[in-house]
Protein backbone atom coordinates (compact mmCIF):
# COMPACT_ATOMS: atom_id res chain seq x y z
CA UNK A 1 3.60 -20.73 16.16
CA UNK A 2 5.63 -18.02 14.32
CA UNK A 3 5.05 -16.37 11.29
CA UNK A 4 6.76 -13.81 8.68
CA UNK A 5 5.51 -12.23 5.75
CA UNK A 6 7.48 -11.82 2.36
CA UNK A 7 6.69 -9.66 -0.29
CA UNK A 8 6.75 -11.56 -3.96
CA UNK A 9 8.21 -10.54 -7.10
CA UNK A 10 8.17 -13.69 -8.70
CA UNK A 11 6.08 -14.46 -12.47
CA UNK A 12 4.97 -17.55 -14.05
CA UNK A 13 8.23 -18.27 -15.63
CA UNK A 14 10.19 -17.90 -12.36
CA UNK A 15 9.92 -21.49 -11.32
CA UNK A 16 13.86 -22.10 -10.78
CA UNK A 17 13.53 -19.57 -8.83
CA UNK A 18 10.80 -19.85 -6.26
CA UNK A 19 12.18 -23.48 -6.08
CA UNK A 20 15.75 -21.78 -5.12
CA UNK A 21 13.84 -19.61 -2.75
CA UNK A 22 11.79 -21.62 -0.89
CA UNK A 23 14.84 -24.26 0.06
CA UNK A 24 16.92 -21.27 0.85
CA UNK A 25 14.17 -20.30 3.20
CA UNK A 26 13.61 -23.62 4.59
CA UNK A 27 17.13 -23.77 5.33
CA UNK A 28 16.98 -21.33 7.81
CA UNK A 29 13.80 -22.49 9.35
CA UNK A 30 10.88 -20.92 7.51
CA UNK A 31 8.65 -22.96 5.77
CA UNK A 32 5.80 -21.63 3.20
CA UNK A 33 2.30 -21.99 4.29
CA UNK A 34 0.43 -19.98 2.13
CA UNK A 35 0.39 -17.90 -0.83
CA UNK A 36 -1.04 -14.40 -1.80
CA UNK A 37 -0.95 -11.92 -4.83
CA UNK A 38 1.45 -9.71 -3.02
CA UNK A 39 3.00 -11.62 0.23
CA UNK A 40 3.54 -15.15 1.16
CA UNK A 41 2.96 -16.73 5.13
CA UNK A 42 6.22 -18.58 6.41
CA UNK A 43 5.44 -20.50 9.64
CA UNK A 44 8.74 -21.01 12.05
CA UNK A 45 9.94 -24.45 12.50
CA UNK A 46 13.43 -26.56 12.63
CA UNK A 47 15.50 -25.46 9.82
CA UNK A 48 15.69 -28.43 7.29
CA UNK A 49 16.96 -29.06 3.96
CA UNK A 50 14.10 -29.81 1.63
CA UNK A 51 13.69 -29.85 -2.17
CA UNK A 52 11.06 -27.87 -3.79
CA UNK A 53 9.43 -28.29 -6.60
CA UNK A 54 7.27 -26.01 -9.24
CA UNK A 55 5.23 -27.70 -11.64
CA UNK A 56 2.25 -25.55 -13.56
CA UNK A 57 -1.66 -26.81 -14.25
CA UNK A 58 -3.45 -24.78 -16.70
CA UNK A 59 -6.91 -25.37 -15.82
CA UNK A 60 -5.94 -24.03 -12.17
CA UNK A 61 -8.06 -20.70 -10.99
CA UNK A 62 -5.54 -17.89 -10.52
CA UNK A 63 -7.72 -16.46 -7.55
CA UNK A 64 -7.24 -19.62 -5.84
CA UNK A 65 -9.69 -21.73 -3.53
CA UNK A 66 -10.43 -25.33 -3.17
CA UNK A 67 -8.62 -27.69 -5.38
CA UNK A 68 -10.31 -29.22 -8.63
CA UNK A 69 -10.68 -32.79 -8.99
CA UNK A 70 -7.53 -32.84 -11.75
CA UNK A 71 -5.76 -31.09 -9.02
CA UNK A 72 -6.06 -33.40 -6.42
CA UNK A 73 -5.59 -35.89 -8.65
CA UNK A 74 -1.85 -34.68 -9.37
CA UNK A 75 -1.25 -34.43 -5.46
CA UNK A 76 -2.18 -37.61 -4.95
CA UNK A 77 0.17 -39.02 -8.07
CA UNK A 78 2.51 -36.24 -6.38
CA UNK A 79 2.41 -38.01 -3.19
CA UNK A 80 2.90 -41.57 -4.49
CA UNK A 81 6.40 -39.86 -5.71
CA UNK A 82 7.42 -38.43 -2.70
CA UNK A 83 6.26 -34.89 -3.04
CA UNK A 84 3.77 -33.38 -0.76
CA UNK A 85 1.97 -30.70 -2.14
CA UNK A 86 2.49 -27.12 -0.43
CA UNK A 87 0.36 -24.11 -1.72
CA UNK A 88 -0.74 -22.82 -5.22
CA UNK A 89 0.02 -19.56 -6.65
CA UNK A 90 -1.31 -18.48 -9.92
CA UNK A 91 -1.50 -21.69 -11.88
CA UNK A 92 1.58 -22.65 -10.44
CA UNK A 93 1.98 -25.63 -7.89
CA UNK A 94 4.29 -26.16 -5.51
CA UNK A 95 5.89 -29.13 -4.10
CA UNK A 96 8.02 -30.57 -1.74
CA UNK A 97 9.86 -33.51 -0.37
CA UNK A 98 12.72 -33.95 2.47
CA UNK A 99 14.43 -36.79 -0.29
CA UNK A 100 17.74 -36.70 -0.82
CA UNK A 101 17.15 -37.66 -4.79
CA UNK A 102 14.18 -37.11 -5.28
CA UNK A 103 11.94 -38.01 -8.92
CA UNK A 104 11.56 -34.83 -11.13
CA UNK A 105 8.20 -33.78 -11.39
CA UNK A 106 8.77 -32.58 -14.49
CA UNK A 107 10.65 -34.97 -17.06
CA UNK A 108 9.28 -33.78 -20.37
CA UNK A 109 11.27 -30.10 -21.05
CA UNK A 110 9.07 -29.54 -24.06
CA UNK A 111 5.62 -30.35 -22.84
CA UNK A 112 7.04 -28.19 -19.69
CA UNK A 113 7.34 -25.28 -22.17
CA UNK A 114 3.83 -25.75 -23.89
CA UNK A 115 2.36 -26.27 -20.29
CA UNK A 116 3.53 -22.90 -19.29
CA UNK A 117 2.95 -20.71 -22.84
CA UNK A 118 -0.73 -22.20 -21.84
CA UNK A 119 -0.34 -20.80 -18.36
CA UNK A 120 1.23 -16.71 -20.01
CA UNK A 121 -1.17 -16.78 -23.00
CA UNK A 122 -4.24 -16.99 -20.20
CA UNK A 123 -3.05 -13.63 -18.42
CA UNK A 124 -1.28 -12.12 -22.13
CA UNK A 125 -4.50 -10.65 -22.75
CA UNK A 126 -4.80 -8.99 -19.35
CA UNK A 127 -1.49 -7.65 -18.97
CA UNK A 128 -1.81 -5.92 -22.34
CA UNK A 129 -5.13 -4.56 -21.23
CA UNK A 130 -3.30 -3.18 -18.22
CA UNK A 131 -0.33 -1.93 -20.10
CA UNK A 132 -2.53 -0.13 -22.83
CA UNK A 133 -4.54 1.98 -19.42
CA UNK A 134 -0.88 2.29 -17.59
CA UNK A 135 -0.16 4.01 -20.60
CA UNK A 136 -3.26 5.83 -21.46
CA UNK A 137 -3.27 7.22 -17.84
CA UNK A 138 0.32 8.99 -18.46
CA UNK A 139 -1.46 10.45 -21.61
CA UNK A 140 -3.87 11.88 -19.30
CA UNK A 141 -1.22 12.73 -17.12
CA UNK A 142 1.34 14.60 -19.73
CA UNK A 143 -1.87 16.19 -21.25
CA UNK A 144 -3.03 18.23 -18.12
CA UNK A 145 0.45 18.51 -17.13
CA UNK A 146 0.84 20.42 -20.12
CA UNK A 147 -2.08 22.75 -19.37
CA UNK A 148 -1.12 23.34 -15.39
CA UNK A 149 2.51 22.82 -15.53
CA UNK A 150 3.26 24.73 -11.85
CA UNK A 151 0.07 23.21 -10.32
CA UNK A 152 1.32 19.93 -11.38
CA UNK A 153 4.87 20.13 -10.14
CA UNK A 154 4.20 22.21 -6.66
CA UNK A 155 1.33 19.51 -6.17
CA UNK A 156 2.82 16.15 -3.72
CA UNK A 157 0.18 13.78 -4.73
CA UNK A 158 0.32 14.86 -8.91
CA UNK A 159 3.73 14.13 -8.02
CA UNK A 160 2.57 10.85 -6.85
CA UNK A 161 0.65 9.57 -9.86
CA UNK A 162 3.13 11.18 -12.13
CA UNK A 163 5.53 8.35 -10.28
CA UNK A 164 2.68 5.34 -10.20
CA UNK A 165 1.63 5.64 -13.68
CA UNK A 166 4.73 5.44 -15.89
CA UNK A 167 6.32 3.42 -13.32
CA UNK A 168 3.48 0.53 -13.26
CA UNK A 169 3.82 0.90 -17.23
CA UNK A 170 7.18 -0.11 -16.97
CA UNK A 171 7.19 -3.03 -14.60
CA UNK A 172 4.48 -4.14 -17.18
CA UNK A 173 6.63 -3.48 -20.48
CA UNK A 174 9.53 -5.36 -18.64
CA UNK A 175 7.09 -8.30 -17.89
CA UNK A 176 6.35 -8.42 -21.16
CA UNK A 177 9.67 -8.58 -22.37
CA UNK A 178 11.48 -10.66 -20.21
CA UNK A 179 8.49 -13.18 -20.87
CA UNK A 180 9.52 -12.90 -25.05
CA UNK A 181 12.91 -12.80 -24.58
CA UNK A 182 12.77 -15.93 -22.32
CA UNK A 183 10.40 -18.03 -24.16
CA UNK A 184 12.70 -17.29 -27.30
CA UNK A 185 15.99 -18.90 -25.59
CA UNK A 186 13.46 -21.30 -24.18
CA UNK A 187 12.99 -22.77 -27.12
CA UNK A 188 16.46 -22.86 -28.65
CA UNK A 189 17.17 -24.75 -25.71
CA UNK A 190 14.71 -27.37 -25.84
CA UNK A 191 14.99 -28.06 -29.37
CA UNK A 192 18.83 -29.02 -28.90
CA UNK A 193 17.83 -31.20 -26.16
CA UNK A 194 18.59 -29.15 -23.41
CA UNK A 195 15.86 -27.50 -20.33
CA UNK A 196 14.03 -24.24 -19.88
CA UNK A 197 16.31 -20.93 -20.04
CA UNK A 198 16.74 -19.73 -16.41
CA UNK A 199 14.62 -16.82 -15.92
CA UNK A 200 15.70 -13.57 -15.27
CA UNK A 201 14.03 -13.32 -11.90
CA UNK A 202 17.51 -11.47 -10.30
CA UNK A 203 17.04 -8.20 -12.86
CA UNK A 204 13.42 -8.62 -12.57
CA UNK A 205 13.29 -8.26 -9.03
CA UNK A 206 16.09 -5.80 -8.86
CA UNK A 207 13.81 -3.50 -11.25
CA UNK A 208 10.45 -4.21 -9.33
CA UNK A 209 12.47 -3.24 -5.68
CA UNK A 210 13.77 0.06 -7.15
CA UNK A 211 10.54 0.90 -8.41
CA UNK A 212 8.24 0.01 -5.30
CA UNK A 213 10.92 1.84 -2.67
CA UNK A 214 10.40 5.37 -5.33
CA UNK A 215 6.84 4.82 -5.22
CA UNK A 216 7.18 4.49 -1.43
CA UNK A 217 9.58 7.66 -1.63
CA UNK A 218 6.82 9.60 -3.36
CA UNK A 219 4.06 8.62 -1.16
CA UNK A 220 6.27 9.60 1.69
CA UNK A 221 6.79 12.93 0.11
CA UNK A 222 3.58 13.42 -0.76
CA UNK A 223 2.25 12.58 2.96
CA UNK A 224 4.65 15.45 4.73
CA UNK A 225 4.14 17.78 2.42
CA UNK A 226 0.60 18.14 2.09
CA UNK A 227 0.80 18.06 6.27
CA UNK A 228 2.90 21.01 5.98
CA UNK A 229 0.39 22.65 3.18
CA UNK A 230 -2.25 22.22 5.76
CA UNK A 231 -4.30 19.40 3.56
CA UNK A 232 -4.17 16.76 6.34
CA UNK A 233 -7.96 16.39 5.67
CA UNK A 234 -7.30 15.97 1.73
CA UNK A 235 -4.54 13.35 2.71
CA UNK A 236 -6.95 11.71 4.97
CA UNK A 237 -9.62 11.84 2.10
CA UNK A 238 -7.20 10.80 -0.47
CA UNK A 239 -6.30 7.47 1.28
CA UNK A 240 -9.62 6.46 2.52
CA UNK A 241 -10.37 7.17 -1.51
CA UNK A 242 -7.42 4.82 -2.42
CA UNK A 243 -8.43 1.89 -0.06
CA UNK A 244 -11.93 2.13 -1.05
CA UNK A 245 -11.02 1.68 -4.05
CA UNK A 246 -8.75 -1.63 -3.41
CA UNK A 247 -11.82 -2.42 -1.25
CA UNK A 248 -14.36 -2.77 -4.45
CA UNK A 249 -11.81 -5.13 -5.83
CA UNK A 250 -10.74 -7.30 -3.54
CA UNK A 251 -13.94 -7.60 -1.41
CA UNK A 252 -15.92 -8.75 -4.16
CA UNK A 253 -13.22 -11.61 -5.58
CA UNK A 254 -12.82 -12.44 -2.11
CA UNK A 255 -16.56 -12.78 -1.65
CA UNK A 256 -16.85 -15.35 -4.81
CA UNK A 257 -13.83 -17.42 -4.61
CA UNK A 258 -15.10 -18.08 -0.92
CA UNK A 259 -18.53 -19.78 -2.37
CA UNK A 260 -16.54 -21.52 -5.41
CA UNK A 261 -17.16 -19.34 -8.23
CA UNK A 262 -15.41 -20.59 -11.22
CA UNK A 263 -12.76 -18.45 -12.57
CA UNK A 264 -14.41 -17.31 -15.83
CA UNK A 265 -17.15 -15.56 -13.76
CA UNK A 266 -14.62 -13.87 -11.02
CA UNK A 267 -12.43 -12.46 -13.89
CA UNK A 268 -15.06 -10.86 -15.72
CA UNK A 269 -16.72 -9.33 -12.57
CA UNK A 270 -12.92 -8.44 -11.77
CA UNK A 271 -12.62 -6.82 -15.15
CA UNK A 272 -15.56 -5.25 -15.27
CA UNK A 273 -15.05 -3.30 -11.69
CA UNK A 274 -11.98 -2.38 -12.56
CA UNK A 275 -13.07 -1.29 -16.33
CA UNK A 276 -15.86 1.20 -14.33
CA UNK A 277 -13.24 2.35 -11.56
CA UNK A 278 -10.54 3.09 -14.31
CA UNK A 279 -13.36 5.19 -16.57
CA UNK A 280 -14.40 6.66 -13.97
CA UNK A 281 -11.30 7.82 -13.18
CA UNK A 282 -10.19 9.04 -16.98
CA UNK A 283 -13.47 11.24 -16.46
CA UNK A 284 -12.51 12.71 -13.39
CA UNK A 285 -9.16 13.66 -14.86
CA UNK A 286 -10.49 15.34 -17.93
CA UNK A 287 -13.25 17.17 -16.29
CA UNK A 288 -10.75 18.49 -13.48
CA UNK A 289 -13.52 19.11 -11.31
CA UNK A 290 -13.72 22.11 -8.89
CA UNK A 291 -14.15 21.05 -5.67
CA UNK A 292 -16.10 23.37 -3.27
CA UNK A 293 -14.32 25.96 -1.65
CA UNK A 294 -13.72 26.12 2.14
CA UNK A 295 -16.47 28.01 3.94
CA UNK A 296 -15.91 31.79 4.45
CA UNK A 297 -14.85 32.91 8.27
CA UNK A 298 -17.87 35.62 7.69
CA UNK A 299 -19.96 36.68 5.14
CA UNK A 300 -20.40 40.80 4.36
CA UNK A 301 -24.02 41.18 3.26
CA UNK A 302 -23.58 44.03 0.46
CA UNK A 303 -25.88 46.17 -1.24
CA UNK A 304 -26.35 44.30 -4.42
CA UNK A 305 -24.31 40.85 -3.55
CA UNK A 306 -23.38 38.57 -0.64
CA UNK A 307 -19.48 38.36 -0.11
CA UNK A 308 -17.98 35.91 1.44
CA UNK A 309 -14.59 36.99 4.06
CA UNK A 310 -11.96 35.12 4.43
CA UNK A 311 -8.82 35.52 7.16
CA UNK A 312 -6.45 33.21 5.64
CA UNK A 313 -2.80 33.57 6.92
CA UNK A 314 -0.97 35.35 4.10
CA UNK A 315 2.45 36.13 3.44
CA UNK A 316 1.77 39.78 2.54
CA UNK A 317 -0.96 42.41 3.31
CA UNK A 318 -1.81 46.04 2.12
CA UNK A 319 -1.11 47.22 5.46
CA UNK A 320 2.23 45.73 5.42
CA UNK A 321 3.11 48.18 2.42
CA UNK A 322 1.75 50.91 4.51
CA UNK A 323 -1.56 50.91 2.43
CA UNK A 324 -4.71 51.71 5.07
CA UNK A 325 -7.77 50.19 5.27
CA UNK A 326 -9.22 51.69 7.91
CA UNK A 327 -13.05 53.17 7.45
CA UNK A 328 -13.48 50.20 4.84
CA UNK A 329 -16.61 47.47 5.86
CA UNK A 330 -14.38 44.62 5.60
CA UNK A 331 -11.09 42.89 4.19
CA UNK A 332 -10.99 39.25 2.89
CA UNK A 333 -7.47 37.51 3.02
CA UNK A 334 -7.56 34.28 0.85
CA UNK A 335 -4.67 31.60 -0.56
CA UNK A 336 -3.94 28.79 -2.26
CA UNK A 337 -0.77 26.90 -1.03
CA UNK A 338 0.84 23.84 -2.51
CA UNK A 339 4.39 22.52 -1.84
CA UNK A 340 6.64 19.62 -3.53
CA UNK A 341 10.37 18.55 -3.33
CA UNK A 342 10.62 20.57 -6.33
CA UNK A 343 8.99 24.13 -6.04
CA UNK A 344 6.38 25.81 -3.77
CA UNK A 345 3.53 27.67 -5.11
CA UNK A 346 1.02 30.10 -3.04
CA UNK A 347 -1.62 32.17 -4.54
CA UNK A 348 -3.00 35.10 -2.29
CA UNK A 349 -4.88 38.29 -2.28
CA UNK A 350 -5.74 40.86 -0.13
CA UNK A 351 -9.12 42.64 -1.71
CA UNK A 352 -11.70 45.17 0.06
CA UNK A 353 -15.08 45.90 -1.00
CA UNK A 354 -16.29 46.27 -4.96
CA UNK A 355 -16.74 49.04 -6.44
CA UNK A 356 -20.54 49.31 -6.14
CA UNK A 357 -20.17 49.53 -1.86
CA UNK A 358 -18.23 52.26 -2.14
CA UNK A 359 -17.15 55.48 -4.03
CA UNK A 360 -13.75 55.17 -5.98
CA UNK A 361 -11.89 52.78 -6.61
CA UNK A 362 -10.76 50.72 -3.84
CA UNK A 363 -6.91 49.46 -3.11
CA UNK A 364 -6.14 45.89 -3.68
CA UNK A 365 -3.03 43.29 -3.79
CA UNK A 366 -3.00 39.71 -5.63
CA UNK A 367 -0.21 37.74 -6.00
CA UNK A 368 1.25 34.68 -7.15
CA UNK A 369 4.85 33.68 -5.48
CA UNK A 370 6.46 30.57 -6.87
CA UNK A 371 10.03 28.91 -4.77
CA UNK A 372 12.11 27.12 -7.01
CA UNK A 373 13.74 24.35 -5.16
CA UNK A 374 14.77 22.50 -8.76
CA UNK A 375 17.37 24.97 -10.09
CA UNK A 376 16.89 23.13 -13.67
CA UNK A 377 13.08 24.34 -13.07
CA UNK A 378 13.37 28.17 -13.11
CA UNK A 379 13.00 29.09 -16.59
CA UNK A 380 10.44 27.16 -17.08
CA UNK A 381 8.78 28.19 -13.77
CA UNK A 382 9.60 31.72 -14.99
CA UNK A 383 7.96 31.11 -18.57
CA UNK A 384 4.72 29.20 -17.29
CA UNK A 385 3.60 31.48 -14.56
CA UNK A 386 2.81 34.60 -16.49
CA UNK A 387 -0.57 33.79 -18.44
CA UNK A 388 0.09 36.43 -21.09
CA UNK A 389 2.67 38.28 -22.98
CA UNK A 390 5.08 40.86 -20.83
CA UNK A 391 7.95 42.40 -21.78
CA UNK A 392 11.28 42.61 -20.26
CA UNK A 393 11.49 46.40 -18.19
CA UNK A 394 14.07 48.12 -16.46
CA UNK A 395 12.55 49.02 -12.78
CA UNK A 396 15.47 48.85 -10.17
CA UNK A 397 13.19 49.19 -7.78
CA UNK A 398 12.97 45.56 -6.80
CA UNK A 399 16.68 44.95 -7.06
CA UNK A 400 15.86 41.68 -9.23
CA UNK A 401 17.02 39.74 -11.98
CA UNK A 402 15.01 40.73 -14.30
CA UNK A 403 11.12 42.34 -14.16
CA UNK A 404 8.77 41.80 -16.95
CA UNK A 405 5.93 43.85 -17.22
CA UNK A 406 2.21 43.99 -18.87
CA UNK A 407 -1.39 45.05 -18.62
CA UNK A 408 -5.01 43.82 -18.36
CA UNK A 409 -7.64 44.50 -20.69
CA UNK A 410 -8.93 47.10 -18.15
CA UNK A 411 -5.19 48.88 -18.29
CA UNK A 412 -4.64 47.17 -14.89
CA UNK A 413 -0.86 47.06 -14.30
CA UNK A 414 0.99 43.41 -13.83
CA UNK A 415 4.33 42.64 -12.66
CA UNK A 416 6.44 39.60 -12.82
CA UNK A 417 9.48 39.50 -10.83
CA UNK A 418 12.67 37.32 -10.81
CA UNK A 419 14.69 36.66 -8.16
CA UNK A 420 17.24 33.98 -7.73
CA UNK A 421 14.84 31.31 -6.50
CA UNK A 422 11.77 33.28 -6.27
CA UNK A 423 9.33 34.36 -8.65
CA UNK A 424 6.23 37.42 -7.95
CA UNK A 425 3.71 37.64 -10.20
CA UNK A 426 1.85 40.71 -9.02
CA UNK A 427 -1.40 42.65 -9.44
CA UNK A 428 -2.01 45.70 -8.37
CA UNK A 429 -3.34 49.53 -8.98
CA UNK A 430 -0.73 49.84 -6.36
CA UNK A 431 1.87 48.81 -8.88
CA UNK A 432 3.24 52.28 -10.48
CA UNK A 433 3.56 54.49 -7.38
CA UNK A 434 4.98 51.76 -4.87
CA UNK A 435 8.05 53.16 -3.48
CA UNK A 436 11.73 52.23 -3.41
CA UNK A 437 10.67 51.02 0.23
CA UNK A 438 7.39 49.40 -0.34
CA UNK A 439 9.37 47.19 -2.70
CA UNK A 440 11.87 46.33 -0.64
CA UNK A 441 9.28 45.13 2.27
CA UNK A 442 7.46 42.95 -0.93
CA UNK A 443 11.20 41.29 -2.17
CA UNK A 444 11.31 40.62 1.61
CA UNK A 445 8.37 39.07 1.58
CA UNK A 446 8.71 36.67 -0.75
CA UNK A 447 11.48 35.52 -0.34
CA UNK A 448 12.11 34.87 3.13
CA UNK A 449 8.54 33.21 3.22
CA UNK A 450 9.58 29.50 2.59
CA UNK A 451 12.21 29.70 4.57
């Protein structure tokens, strides 16, 4: 036997349509077999045309399992009607019946109304719960955001949960107003006699589609670029993370619904998982944790200190500015890369031993290149990567846009740089006496390096 899986959007008050569905479905041969949160089971058999029909029970678990004693009660008045029960979902049941006029389950509009205000006000409470953390969580997000703007933008998966977050909030504030603004017309209706407004399952689902295929365009995104960052580990990680996380969820509701837990006891156990998950979570955030480094290809055991070397593939060297460092113990090449739809970011520096190994002062090069692939993102870019005041210079050395200029507290000299699509924010002792031809092998550099 056959079977296909379809992906619900319906709600509680979508009952016209799931019935619409489901004979539409049947009609071409697939008949429902079971129900899930996310997906329903269609098994293959003769098409047919069959009438469906929704009717709601209050006292119904949401989680599912075996049927209550009211419930099989209704089946079996159901069945004395012609309607054979099919499958719950939520609180709502379904029927059907291969009659060509069949008796309405429902005959009472107004007690069909109460019946399912009974059914929303049980999850009201939960929804708002969720909507108040949705929103909380872009809080969170906007707030470091604003204090790692470039980290946040050149990052694929803060791209990610800047999508999930204020997208889930919005299927939610939707919910919750399509749910008023039906129940209102709902009303007007059945007090001049008339049935339940239709739903608005069409717009509903339209809005839930768009949102789940950008989602799915992020997480995409997110995937191939941190494969071409070199984080396949850390997108490995990250998923395991995610489906561990679905994992102490679902295991655990699956675990007491099995052994008949009522539903009081699996919603609070639900709640309270996903209360500790979702703190959990706003802690991680705030901290921002520093996760440990990767491990050193050597270490250089110095006089006073241990150092640890790094030969990271860099898109610039001192050597490549005709800067030696021969006769020097070691070099240490290190970076931080991070790439989005939007702008690529790499951090780098090429740095020899401290002071204390070695008499004088010893040559180094860091740098901070930023690819703007979001024309509407280059001033900002330009105006969040410096981390202190410069001023605007005239140095027609690097044939650029425009070169801003500044020191550290030490008098070190610092450079930012503006090309066209590329930004250099550069430190170096180097700076001042670099050459008309040094610069041109830096500007070359950078911005051929993301090509």
């Amino acid at each position: 036997m056959k079977y296909t899986y379809r992906m619900s959007f319906f709600r509680p008050m979508d009952a016209d349509a799931v019935e619409r569905y489901l004979s539409r479905m049947a009609r071409k041969g697939w008949f429902l077999s079971k129900t899930g949160q996310m997906f329903w089971r269609f098994r293959r058999g003769e098409p047919a045309s069959l009438t469906y029909a929704v009717t709601y029970f209050p006292e119904a678990s949401v989680y599912g399992g075996p049927m209550t004693l009211a419930q099989q009660e209704l089946a079996e008045y159901c069945a004395t009607a012609g309607w054979e029960y099919v499958a719950q979902w939520l609180r709502m049941q379904i029927y059907v019946t291969d009659r060509p006029n069949p008796v309405p389950l429902e005959t009472d509009e107004r007690q069909k109304l109460e019946t399912i205000q009974a059914v929303f006000r049980k999850n009201l409470r939960v929804n708002l719960l969720l909507l108040a953390l949705y929103l909380l969580q872009c809080l969170l997000q906007s707030y470091n955001i604003s204090r790692n703007l470039l980290q946040y933008l050149s990052s694929p998966a803060a791209l990610l949960f800047l999508t999930i977050w204020p997208a889930l909030a919005l299927l939610m504030t939707e919910n919750l107003l399509a749910w008023t603004l039906w129940l209102r017309r709902s009303k007007r209706s059945v007090e001049r006699g008339g049935s339940c407004a239709p739903s608005f399952f069409r717009l509903s689902r339209g809005m839930e589609m768009g949102v789940t295929a950008i989602i799915a365009v992020f997480l995409l995104q997110s995937l191939w670029y941190s494969l071409r960052s070199g984080r396949g580990s850390a997108v490995l990680v990250g998923g395991g993370f995610a489906v561990l996380l679905l994992l102490l969820i679902y295991v655990p509701v699956w675990w007491m619904r099995e052994r008949g837990f009522d539903e009081e006891s699996i919603r609070n156990v639900t709640l309270l998982i996903g209360g500790v998950l979702i703190v959990g979570i706003i802690v991680v955030a705030l901290a921002q944790p520093t996760f440990q480094p990767i491990e050193p290809a050597w270490w250089y055991e110095g006089e006073e200190a241990r150092y640890g070397i790094y030969d990271d593939p860099i898109p610039l060297r001192l050597e490549d500015i005709g800067v030696s460092t021969e006769g020097l113990p070691y070099s240490t090449f290190s970076r931080s890369l991070s790439r989005s739809p939007f702008l690529s970011k790499i951090s780098a520096d090429h740095t020899c031993p401290p002071e204390e190994e070695l008499p004088g002062e010893q040559p180094y090069l860091e740098y901070t290149m930023v690819h703007v692939s979001f024309p509407p993102l280059y001033d900002l870019c330009r105006q969040e990567l410096p981390w202190m005041e410069m001023e605007l210079v005239e140095d027609d050395r690097w044939q650029a846009e425009a070169v801003y200029a500044a020191s550290l507290s030490d008098g070190s000299p610092v450079l930012l740089v503006c090309w066209e699509k590329d930004l250099l924010l550069l430190y170096s002792d180097l700076i001042p006496q670099l050459t008309e031809e040094q610069a041109s092998v830096i500007r070359e550099a950078v911005t051929s390096y993301w090509k």
